[in-house]
Structure formats: C-alpha cells, structure tokens
C-alpha atoms as a PDB file:
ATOM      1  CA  UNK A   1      85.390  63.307 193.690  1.00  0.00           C
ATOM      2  CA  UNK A   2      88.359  63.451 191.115  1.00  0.00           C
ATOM      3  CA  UNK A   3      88.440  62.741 187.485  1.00  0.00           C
ATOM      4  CA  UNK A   4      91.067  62.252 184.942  1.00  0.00           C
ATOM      5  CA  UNK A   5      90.357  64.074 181.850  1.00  0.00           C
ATOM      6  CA  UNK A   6      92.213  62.332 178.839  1.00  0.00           C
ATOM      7  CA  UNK A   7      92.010  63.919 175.576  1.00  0.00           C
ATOM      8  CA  UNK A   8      94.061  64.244 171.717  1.00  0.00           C
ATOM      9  CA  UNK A   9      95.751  67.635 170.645  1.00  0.00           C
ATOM     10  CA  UNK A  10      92.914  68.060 168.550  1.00  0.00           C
ATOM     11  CA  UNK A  11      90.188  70.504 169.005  1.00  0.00           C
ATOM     12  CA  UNK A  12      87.800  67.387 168.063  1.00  0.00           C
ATOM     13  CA  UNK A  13      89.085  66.109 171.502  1.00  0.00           C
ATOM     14  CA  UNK A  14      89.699  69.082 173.929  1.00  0.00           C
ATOM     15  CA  UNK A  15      86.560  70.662 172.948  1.00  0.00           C
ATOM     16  CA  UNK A  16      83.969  67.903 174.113  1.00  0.00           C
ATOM     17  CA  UNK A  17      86.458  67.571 176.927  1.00  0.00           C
ATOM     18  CA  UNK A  18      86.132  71.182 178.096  1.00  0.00           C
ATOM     19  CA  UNK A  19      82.272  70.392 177.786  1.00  0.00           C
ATOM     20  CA  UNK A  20      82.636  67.742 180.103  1.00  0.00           C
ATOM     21  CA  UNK A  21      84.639  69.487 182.824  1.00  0.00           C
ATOM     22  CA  UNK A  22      82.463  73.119 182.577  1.00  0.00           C
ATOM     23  CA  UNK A  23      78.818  70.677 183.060  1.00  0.00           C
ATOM     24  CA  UNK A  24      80.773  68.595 186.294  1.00  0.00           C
ATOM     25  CA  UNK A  25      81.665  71.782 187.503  1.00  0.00           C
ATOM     26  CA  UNK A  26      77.992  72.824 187.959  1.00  0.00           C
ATOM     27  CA  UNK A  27      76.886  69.893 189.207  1.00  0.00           C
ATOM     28  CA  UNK A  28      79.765  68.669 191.438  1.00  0.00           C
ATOM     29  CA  UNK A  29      81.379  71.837 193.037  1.00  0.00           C
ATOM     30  CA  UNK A  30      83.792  70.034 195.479  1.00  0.00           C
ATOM     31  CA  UNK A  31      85.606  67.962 192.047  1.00  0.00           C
ATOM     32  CA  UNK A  32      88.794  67.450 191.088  1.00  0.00           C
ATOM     33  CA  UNK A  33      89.914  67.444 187.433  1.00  0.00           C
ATOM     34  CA  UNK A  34      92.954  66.813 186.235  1.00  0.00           C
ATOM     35  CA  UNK A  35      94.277  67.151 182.332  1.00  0.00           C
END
C-alpha cells in the first residue's frame, strides 16, 4: 500500500501527521509513506 502524507510547517499539522504514519505502521507493515 502507499500513502501520501501532506501536511503545513506547523506543528498543528506534522504532529497529527506523525500520528497517522506511527498507527499505519502498526497495522500495515508492508506501507509506503511518503512526506
């Protein structure tokens, strides 16, 4: 699977973002995420 991760400069953005990519991580191991 791969996934575009799009997200501001702010930490209001990347944070929730970096959320995102740590729980499809767990649950997907063979993804692809790109910034």
């Amino acid at each position: 699977m791969r996934i575009l991760i799009a997200a501001g400069g702010t930490g209001g953005h990347i944070y929730p973002a970096l959320a995102v990519i740590a729980n499809l991580r767990e649950r997907v191991p063979d993804v692809e995420l790109r910034w």
